[in-house]
C-alpha atoms as a PDB file:
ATOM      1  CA  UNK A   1      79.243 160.203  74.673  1.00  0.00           C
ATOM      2  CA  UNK A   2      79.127 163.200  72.407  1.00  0.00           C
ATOM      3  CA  UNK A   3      80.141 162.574  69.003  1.00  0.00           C
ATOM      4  CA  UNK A   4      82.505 164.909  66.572  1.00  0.00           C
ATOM      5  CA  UNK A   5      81.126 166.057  63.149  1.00  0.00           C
ATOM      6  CA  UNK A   6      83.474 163.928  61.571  1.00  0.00           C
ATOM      7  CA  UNK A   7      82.513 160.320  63.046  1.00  0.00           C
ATOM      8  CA  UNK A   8      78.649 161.542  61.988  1.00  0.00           C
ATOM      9  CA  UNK A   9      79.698 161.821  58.603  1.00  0.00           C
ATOM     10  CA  UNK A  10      80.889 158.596  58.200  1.00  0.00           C
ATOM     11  CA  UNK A  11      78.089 157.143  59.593  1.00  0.00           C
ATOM     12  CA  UNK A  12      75.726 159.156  56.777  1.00  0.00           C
ATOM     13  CA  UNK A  13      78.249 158.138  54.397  1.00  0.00           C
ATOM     14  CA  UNK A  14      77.574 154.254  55.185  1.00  0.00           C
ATOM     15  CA  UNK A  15      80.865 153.403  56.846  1.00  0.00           C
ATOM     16  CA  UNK A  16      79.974 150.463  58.825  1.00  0.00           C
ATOM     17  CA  UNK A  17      82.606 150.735  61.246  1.00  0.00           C
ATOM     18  CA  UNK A  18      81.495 154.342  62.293  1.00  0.00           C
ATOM     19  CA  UNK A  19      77.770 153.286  62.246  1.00  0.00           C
ATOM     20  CA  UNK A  20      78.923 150.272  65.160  1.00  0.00           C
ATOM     21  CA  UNK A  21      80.554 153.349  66.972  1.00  0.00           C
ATOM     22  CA  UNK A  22      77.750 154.990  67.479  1.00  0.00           C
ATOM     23  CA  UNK A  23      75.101 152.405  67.733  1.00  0.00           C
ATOM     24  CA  UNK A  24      77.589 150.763  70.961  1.00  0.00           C
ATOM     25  CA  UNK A  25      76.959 154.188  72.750  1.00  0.00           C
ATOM     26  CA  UNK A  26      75.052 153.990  75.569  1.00  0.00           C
ATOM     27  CA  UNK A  27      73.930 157.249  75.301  1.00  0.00           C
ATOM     28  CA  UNK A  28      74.583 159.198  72.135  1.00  0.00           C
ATOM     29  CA  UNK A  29      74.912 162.879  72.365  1.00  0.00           C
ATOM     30  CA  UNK A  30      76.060 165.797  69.750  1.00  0.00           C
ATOM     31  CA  UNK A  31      76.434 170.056  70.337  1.00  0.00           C
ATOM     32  CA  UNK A  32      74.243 171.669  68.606  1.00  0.00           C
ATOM     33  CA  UNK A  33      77.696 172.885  66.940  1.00  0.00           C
ATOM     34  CA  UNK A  34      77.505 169.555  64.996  1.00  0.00           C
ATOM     35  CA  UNK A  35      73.988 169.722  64.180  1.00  0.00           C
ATOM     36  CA  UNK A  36      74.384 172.861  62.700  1.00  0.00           C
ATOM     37  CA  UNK A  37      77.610 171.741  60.569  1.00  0.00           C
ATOM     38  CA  UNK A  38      75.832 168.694  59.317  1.00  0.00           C
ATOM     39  CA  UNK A  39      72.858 170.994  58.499  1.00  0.00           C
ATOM     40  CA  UNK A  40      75.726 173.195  57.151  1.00  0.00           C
ATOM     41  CA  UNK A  41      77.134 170.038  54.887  1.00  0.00           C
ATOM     42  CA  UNK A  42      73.381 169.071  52.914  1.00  0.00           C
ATOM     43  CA  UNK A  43      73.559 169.822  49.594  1.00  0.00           C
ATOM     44  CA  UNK A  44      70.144 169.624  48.525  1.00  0.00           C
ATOM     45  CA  UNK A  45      66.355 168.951  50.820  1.00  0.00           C
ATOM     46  CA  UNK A  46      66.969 165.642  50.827  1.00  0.00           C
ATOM     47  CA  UNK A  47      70.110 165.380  52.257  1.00  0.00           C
ATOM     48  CA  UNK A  48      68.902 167.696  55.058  1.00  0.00           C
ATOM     49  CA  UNK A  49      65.984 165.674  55.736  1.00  0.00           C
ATOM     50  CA  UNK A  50      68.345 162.491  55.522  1.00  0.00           C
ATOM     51  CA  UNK A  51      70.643 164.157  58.364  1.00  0.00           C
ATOM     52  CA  UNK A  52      67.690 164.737  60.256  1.00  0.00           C
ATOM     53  CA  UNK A  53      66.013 161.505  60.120  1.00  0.00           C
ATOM     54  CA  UNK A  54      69.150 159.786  61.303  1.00  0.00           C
ATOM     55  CA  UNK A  55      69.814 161.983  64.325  1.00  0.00           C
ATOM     56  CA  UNK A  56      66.192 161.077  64.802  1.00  0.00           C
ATOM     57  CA  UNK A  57      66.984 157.141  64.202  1.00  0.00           C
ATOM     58  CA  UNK A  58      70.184 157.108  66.582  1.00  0.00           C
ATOM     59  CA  UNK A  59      67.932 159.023  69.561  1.00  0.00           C
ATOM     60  CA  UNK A  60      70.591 161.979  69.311  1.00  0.00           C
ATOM     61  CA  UNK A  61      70.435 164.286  72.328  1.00  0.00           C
ATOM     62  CA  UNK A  62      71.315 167.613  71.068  1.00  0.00           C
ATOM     63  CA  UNK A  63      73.269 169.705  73.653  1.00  0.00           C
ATOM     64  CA  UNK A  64      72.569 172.909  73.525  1.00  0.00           C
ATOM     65  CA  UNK A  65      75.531 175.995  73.824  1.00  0.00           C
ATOM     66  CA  UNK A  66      75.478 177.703  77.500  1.00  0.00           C
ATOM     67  CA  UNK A  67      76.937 180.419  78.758  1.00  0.00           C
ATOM     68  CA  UNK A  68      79.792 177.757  80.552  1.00  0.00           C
ATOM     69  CA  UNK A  69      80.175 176.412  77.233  1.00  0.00           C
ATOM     70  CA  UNK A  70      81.097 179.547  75.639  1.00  0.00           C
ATOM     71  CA  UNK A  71      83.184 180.788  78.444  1.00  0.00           C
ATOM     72  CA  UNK A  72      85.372 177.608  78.192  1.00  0.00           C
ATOM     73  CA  UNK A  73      85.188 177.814  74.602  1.00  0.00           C
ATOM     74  CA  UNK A  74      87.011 180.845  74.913  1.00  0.00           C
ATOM     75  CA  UNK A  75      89.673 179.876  77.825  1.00  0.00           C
ATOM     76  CA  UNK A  76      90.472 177.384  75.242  1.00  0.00           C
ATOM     77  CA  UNK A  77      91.107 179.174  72.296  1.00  0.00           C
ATOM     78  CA  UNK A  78      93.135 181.354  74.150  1.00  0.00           C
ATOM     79  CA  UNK A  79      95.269 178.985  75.744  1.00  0.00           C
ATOM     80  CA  UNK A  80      96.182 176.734  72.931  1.00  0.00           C
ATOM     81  CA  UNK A  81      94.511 178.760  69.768  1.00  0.00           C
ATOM     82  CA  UNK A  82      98.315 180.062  68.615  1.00  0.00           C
ATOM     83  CA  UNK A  83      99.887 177.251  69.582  1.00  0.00           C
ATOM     84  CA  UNK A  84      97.459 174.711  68.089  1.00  0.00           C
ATOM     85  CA  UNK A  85      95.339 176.206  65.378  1.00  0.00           C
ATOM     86  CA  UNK A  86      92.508 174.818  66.998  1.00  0.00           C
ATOM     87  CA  UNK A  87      89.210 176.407  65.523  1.00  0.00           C
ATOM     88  CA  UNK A  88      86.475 178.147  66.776  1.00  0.00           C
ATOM     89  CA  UNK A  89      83.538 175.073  66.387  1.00  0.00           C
ATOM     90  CA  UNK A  90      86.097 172.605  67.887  1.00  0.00           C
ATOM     91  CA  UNK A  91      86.867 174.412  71.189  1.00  0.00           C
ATOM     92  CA  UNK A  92      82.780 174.984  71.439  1.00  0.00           C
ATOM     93  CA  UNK A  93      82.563 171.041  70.566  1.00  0.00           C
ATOM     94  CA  UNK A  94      85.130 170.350  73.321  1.00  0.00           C
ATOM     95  CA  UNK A  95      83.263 172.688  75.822  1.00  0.00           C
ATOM     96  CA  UNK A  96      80.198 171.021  75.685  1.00  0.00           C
ATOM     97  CA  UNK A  97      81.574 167.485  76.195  1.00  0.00           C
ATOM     98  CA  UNK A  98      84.059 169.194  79.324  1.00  0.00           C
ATOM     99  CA  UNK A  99      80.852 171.097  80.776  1.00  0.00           C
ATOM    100  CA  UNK A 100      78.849 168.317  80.100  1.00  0.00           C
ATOM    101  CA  UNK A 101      81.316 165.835  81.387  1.00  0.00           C
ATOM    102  CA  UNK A 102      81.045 163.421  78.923  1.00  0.00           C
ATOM    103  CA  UNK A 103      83.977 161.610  76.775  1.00  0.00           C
ATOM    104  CA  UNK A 104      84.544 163.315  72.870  1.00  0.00           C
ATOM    105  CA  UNK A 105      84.297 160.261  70.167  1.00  0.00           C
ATOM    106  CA  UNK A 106      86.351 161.790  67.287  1.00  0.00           C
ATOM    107  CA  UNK A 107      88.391 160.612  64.340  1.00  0.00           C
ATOM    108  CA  UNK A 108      90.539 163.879  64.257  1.00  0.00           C
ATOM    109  CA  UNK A 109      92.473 163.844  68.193  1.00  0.00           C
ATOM    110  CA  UNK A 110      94.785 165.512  66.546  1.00  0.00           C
ATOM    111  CA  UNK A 111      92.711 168.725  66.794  1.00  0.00           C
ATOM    112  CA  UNK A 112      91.957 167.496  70.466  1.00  0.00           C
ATOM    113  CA  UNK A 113      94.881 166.130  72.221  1.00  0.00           C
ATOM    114  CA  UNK A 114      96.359 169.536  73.624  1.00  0.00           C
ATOM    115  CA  UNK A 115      93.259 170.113  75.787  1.00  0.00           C
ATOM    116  CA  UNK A 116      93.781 168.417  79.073  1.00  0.00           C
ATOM    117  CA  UNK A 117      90.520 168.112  80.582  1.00  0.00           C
ATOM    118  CA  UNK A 118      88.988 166.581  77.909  1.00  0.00           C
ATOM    119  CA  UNK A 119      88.414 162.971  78.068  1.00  0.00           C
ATOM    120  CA  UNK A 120      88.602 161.692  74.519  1.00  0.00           C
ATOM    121  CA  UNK A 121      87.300 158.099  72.708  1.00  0.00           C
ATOM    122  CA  UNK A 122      90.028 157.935  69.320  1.00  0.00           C
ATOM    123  CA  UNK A 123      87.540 156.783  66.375  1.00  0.00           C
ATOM    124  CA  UNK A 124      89.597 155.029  63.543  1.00  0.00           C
ATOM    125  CA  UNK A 125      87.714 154.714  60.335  1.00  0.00           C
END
């Protein structure tokens, strides 16, 4: 399952629910897209360390971007971008988990819903 930015930030914020999301997974996976925001999100050395010692701890598979990915990353901004507002990370986080054919785990479906091929897993916190 690849996980949104979102449900990995509850989980380094010590939301207990979000941390039995993704310890349930099977398989836990992330784009690098995510990585790079939660990189993005430290505030200090320590708190980048932190976020990499717990995609470390939860065996994280980091997928990386392709040129699929991209392609469909595009196709879907410009099919529901006006429409939608959806934003450039989430239509490259909702490529990977189409090309890699894995179900989305995400708190925000609202950003989500209008793709159709994408197979999402609703995360309430």
């Amino acid at each position: 399952m690849v996980f949104d930015t979102d449900v990995l930030v509850w989980v380094l914020r010590g939301k207990e629910k979000a941390t039995q999301a993704a310890s349930a997974a099977e398989a836990r996976q992330v784009s690098v897209i995510t990585r790079m925001e939660l990189v993005q999100g430290a505030r200090n050395q320590s708190e980048l360390k932190g976020v990499q010692g717990f995609l470390a701890e939860f065996n994280f598979e980091i997928l990386p971007l392709t040129a699929g990915i991209g392609h469909r990353a595009l196709i879907y901004l410009e099919e529901y971008g006006l429409q939608s507002h959806l934003y450039i990370t989430d239509a490259l986080i909702a490529a990977t988990a189409v090309e890699n054919h894995l179900p989305l785990c995400t708190a925000n479906a609202k950003h989500f819903r209008i793709i159709k091929d994408l197979e999402l897993e609703v995360f309430r916190p």
